[in-house]
N, C-alpha and C. Protein backbone atom coordinates (compact mmCIF):
# COMPACT_ATOMS: atom_id res chain seq x y z
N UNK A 1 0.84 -1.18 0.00
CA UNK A 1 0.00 0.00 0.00
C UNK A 1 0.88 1.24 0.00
N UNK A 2 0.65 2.33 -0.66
CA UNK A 2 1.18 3.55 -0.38
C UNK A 2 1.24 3.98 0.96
N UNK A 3 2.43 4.57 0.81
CA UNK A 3 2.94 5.10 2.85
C UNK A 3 3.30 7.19 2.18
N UNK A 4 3.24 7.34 3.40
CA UNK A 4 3.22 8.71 3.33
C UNK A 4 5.07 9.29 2.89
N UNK A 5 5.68 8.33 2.35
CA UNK A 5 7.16 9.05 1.84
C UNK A 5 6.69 8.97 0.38
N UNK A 6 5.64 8.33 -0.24
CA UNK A 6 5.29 8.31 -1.45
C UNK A 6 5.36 9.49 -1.99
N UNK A 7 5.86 9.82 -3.54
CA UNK A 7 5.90 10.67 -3.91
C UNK A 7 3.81 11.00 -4.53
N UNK A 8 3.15 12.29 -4.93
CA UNK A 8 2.38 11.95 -5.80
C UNK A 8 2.13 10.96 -6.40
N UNK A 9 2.75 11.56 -7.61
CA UNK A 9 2.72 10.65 -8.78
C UNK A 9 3.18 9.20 -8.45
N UNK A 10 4.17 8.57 -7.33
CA UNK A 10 4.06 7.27 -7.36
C UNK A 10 2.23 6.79 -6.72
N UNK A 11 2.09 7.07 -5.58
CA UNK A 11 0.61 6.74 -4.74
C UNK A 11 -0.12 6.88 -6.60
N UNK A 12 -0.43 7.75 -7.02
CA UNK A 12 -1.62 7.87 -8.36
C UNK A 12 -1.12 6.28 -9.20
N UNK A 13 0.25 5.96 -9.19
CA UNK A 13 1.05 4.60 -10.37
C UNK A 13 0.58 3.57 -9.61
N UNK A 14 0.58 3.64 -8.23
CA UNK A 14 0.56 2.36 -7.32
C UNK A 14 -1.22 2.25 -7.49
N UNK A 15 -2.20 3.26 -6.71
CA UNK A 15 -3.53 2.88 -7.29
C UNK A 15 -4.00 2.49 -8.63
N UNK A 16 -3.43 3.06 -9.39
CA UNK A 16 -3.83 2.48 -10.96
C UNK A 16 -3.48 0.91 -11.05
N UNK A 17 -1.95 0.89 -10.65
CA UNK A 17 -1.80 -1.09 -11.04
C UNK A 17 -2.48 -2.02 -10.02
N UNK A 18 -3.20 -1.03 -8.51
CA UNK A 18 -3.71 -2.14 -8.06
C UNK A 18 -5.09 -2.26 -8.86
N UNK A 19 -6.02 -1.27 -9.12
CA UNK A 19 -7.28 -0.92 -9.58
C UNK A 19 -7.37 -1.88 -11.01
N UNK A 20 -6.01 -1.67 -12.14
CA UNK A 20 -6.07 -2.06 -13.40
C UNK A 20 -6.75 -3.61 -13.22
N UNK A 21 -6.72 -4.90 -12.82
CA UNK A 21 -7.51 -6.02 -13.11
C UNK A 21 -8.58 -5.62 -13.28
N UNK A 22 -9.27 -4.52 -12.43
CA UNK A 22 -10.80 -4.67 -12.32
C UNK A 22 -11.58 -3.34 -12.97
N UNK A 23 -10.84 -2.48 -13.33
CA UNK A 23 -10.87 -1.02 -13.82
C UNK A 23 -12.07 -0.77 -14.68
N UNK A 24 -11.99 -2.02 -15.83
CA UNK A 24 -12.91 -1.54 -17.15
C UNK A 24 -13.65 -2.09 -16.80
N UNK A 25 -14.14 -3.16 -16.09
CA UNK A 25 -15.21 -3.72 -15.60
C UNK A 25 -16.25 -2.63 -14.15
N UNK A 26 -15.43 -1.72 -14.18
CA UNK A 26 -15.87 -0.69 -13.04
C UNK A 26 -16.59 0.28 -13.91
N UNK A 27 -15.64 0.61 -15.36
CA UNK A 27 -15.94 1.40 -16.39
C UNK A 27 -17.32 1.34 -17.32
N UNK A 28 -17.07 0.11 -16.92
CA UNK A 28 -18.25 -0.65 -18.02
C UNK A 28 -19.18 -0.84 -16.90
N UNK A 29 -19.48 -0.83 -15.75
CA UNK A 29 -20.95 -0.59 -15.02
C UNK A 29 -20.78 0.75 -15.13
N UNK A 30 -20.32 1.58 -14.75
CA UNK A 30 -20.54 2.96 -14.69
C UNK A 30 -22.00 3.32 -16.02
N UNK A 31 -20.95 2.87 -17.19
CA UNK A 31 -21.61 3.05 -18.75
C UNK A 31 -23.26 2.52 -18.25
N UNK A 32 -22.81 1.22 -18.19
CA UNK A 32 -24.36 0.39 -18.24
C UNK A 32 -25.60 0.82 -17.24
N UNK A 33 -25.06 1.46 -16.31
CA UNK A 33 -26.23 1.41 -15.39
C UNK A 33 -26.24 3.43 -15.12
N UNK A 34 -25.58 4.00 -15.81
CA UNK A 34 -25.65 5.65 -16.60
C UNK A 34 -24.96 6.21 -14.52
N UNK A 35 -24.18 5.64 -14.28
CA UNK A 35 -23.33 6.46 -12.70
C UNK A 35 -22.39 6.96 -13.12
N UNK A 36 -22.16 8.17 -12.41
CA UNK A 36 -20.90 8.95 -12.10
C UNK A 36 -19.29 8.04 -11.87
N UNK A 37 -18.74 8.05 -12.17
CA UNK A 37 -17.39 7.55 -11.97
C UNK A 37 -16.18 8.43 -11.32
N UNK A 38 -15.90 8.80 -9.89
CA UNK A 38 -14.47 8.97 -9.90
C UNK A 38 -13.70 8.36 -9.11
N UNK A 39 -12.56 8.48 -9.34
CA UNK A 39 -10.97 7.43 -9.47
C UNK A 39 -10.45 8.85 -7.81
N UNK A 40 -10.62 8.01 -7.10
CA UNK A 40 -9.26 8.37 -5.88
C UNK A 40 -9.67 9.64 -5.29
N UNK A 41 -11.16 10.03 -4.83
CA UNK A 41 -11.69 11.19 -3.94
C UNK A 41 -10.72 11.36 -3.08
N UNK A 42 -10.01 12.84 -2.91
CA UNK A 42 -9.16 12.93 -1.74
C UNK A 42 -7.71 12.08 -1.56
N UNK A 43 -7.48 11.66 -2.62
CA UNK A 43 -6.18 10.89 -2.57
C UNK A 43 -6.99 9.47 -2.03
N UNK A 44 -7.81 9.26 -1.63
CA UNK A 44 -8.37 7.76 -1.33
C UNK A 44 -8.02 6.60 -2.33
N UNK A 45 -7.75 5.47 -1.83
CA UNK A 45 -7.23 4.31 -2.97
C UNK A 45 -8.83 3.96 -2.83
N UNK A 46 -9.42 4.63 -3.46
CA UNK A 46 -10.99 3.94 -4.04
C UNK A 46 -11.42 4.51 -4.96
N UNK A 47 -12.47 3.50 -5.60
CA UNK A 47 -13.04 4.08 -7.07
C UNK A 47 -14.64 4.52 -6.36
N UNK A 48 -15.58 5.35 -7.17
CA UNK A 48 -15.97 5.35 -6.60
C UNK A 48 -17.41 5.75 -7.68
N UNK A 49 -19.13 5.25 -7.18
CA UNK A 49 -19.90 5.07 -8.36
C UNK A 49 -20.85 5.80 -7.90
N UNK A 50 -21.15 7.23 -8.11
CA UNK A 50 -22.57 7.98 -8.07
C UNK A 50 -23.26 8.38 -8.65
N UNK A 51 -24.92 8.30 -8.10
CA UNK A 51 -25.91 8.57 -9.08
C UNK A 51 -27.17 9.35 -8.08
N UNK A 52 -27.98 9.90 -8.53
CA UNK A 52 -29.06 10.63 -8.05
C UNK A 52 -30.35 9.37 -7.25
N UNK A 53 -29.95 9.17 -5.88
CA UNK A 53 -31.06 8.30 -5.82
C UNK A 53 -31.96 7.87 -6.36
N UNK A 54 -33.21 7.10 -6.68
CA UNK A 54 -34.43 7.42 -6.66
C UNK A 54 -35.67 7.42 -5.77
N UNK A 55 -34.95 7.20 -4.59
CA UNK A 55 -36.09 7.54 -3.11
C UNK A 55 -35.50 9.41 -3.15
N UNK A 56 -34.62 9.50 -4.10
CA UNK A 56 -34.15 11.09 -3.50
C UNK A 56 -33.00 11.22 -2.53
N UNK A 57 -32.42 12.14 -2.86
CA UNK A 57 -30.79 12.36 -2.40
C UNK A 57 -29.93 11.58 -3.20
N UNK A 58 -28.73 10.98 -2.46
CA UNK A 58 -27.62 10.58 -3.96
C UNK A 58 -27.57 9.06 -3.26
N UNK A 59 -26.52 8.55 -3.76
CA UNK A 59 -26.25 7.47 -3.67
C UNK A 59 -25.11 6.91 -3.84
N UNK A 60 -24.21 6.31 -3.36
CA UNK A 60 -22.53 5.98 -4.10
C UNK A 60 -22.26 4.38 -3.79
N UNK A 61 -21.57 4.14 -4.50
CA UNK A 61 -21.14 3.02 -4.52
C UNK A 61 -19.33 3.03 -4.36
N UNK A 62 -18.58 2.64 -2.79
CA UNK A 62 -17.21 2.54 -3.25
C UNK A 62 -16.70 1.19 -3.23
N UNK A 63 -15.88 1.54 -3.84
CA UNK A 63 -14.73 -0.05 -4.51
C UNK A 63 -13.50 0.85 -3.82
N UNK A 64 -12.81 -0.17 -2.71
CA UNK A 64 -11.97 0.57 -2.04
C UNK A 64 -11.00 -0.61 -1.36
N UNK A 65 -9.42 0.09 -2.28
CA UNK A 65 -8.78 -0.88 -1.67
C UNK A 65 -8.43 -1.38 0.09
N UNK A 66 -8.67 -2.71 0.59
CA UNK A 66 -8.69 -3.17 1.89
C UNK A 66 -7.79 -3.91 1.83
N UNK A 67 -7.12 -4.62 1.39
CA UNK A 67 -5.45 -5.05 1.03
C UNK A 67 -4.74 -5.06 -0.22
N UNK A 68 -3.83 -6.00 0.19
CA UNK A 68 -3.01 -6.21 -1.09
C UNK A 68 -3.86 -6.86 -1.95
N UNK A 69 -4.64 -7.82 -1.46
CA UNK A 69 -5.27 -8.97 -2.72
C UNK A 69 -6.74 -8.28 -2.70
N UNK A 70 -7.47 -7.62 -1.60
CA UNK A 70 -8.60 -7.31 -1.77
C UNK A 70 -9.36 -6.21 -1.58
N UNK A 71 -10.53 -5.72 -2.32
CA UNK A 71 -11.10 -4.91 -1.68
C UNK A 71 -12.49 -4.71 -1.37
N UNK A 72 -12.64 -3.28 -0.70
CA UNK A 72 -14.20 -3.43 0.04
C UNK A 72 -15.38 -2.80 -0.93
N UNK A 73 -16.23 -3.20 -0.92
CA UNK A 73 -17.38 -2.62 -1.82
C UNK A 73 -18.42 -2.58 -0.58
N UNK A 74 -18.77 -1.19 -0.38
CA UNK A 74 -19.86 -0.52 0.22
C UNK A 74 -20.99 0.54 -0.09
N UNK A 75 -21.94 0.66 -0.46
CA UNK A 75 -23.24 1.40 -0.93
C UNK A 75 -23.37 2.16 0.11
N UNK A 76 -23.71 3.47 -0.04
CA UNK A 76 -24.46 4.36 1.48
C UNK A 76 -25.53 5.43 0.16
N UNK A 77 -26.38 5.75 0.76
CA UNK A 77 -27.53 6.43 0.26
C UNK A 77 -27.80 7.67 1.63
N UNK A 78 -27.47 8.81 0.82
CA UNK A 78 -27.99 9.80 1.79
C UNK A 78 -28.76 10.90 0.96
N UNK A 79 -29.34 11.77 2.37
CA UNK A 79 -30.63 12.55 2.12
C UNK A 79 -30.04 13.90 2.76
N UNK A 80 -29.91 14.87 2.04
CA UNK A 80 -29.33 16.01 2.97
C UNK A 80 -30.77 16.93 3.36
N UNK A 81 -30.84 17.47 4.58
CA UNK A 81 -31.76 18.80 5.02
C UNK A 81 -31.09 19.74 5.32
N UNK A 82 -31.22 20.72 4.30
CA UNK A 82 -30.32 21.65 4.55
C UNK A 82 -30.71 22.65 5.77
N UNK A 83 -32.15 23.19 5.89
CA UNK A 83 -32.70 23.99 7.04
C UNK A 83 -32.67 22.65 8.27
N UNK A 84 -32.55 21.42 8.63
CA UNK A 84 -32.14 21.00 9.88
C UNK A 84 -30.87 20.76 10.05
N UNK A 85 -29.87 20.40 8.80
CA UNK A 85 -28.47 20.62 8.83
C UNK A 85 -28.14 19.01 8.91
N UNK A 86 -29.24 18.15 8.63
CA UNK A 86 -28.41 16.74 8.89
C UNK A 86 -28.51 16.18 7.71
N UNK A 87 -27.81 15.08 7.93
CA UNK A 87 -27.86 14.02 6.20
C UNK A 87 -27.74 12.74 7.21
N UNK A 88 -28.74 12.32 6.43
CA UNK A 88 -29.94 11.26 7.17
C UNK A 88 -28.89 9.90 5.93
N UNK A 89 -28.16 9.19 6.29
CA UNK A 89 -27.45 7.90 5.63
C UNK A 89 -28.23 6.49 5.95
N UNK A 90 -27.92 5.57 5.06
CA UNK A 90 -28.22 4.38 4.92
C UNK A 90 -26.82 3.43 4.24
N UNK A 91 -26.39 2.59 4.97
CA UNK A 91 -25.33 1.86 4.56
C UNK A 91 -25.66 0.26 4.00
N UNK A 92 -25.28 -0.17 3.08
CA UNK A 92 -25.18 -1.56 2.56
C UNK A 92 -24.23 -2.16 3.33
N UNK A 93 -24.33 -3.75 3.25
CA UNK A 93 -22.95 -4.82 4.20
C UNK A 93 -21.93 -4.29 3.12
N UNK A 94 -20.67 -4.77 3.47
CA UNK A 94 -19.33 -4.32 2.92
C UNK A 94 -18.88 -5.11 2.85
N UNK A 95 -18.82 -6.14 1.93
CA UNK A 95 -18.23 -7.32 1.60
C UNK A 95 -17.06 -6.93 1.54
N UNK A 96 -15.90 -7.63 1.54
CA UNK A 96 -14.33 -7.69 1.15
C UNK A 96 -14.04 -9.10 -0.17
N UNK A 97 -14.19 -8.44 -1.02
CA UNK A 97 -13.24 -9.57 -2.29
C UNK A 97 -12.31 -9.07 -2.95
N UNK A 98 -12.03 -10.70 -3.68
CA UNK A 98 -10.47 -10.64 -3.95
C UNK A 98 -10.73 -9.13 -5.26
N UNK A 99 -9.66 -9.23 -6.20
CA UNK A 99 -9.73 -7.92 -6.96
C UNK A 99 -9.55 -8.34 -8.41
N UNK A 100 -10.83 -9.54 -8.80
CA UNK A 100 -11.04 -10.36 -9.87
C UNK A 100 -12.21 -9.78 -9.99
N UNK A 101 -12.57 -9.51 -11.53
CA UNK A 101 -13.46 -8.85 -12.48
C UNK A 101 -14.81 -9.11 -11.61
N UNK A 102 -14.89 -10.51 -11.50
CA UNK A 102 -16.69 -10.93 -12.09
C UNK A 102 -16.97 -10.73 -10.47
N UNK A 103 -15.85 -10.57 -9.34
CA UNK A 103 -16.15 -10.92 -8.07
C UNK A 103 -16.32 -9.33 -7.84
N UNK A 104 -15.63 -8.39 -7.66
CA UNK A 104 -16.20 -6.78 -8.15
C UNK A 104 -17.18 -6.54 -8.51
N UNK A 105 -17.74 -7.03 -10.16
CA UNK A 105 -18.88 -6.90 -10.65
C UNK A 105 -20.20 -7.30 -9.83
N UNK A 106 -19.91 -8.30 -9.01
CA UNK A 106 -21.27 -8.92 -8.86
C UNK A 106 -21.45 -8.10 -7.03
N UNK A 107 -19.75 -7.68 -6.60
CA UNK A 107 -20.47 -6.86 -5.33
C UNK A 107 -21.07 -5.41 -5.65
N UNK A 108 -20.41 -4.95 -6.67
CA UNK A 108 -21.55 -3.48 -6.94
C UNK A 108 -22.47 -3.94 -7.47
N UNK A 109 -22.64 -4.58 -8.47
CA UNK A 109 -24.31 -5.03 -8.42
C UNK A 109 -25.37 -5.19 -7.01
N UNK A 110 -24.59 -6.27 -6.44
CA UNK A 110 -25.06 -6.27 -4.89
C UNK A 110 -25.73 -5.10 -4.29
N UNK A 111 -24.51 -4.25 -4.28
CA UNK A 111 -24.94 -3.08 -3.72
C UNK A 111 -25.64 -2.16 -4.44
N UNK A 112 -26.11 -2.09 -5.64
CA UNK A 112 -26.89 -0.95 -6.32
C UNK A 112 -28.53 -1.78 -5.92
N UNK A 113 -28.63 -3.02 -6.23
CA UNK A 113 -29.84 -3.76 -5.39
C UNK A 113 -30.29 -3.12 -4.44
N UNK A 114 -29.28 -3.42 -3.21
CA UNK A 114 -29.91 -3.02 -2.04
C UNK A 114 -30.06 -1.32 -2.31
N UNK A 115 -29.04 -0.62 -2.51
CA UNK A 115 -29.72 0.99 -2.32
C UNK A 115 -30.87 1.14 -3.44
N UNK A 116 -31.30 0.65 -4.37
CA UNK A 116 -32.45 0.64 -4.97
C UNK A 116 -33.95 0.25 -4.45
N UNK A 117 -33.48 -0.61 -2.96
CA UNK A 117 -34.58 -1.21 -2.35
C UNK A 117 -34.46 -0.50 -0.91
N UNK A 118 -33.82 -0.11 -0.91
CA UNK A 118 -33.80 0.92 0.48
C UNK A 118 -34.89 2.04 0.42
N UNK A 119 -35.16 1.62 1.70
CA UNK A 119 -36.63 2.74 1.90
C UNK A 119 -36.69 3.94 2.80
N UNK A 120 -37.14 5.00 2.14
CA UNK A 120 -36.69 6.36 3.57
C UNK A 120 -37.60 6.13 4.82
N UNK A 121 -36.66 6.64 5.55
CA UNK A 121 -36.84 6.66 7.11
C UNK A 121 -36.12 4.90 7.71
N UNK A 122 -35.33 4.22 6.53
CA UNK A 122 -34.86 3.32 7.52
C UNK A 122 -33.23 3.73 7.49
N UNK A 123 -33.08 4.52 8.34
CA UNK A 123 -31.50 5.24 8.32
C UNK A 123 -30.72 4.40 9.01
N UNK A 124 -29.19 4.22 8.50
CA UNK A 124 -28.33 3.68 9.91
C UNK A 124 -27.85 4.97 10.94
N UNK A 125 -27.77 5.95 10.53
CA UNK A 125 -27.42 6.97 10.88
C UNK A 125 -28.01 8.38 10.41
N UNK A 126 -28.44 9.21 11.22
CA UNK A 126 -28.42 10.81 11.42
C UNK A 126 -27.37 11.59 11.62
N UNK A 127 -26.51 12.30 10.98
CA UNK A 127 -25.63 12.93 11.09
C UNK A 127 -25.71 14.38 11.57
N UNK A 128 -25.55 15.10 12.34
CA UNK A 128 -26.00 16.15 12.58
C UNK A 128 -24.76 17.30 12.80
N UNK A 129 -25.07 18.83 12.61
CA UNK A 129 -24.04 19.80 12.70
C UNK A 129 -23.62 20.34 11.51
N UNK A 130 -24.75 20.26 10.26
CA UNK A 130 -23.81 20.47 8.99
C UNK A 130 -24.42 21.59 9.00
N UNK A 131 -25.52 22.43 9.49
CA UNK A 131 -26.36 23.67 9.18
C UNK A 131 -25.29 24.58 8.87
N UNK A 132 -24.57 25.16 10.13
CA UNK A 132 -23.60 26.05 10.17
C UNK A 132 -22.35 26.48 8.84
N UNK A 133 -21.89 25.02 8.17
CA UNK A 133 -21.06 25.11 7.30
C UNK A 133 -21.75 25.10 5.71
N UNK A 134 -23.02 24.20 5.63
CA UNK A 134 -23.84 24.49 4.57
C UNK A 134 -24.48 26.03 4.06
N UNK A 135 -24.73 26.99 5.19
CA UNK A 135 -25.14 28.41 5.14
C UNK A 135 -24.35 28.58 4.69
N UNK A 136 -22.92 28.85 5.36
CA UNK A 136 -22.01 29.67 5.08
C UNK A 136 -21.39 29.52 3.54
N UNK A 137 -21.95 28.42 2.81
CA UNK A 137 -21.16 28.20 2.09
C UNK A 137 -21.90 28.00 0.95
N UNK A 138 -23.43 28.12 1.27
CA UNK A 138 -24.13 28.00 -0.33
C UNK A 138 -25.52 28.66 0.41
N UNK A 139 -26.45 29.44 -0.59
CA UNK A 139 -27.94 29.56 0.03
C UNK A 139 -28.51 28.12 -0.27
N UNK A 140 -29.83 28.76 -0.12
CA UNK A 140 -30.42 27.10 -0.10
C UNK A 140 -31.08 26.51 -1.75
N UNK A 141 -31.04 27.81 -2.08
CA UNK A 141 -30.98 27.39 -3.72
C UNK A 141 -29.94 26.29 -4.33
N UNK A 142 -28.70 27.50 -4.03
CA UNK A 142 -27.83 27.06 -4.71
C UNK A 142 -27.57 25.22 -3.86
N UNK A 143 -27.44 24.78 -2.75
CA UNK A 143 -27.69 23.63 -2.07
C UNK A 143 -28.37 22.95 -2.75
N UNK A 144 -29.67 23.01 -2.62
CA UNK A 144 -30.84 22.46 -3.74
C UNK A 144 -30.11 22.21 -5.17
N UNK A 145 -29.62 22.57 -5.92
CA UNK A 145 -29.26 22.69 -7.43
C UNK A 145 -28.05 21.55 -7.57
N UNK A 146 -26.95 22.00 -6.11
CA UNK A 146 -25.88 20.74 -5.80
C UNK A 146 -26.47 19.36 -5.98
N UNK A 147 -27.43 19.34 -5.07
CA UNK A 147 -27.91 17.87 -4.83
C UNK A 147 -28.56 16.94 -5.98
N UNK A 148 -28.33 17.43 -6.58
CA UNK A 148 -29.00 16.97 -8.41
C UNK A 148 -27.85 16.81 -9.26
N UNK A 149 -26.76 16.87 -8.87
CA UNK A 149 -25.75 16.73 -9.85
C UNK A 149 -25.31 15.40 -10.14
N UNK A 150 -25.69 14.37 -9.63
CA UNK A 150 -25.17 13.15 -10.12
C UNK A 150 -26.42 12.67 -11.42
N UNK A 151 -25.89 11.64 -12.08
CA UNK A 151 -26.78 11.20 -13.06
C UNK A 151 -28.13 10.81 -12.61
N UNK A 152 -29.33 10.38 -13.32
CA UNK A 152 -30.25 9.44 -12.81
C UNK A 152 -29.99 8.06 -13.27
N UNK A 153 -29.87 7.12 -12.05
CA UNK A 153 -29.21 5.97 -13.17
C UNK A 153 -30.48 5.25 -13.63
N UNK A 154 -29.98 4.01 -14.29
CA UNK A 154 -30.59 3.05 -15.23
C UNK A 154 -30.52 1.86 -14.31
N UNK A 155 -31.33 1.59 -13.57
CA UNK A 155 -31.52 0.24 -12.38
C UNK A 155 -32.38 -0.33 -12.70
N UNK A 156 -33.29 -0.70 -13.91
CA UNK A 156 -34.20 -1.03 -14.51
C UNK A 156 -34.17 -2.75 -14.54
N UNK A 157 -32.62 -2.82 -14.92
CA UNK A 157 -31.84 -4.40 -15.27
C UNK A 157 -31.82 -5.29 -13.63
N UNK A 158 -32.03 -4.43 -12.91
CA UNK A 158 -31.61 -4.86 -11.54
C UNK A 158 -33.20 -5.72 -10.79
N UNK A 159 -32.88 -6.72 -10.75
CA UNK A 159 -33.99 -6.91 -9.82
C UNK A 159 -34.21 -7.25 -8.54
């Protein structure tokens, strides 16, 4: 795993050759099921798959390296209120597999299932305290307009 003497550009070489087995198969759900795709939020060794709920609010899917041979795939679905200041989450199980195509494929599938069948008001968590930094930093328009930026996906195939 990358350690903090890493240069940049090595940590970005080292996530790519661990990611590359399973990459286009990450690429190719993205395509198929119309999600957002990005590669390494925050320097994070995870990929990562968002789309515009359809209970409302967003939804992500990460593929995130958990060792050398494997990694974690976890779903969370959240709901932001911007006038109470919380974002109301829902988490999927977090399987750990190896970092072979069809075993990837079939845990984000997994997980786009369950956040497709997830129902509001069954939260794992209430998060609270975001009022203060959400004001300051957008009206509630502009908030509102954020929260729409991921795709609407195509979960149609999913049953």
């Amino acid at each position: 795993m990358p350690n903090s003497m890493c240069s940049q550009d090595e940590i970005v070489a080292e996530n790519e050759r661990f990611f590359a087995p399973f990459g286009s198969t990450l690429i190719n759900c993205a395509l198929r099921y119309n999600l957002f795709l990005e590669k390494y939020r925050h320097d994070a060794p995870c990929w990562t798959l968002s789309f515009s709920a359809p209970q409302g609010g967003s939804a992500e899917v990460h593929i995130c390296r958990a060792s050398n041979t494997t990694v974690r795939i976890a779903g969370v679905w959240y709901v932001d209120d911007y006038d109470c200041g919380t974002r109301s989450i829902k988490e999927t199980a977090k399987p750990e597999v190896e970092r072979r195509s069809d075993l990837v494929e079939n845990g984000v599938v997994t997980a786009l299932k369950a956040l497709k069948n997830f129902k509001l008001g069954e939260w794992t968590q209430v998060a609270t305290g975001y009022r203060g930094f959400w004001s300051r930093t957008w009206t509630k328009e502009q908030f509102e307009q954020f929260q729409h930026r991921f795709p609407v996906p195509n979960l149609d195939s999913l049953v």
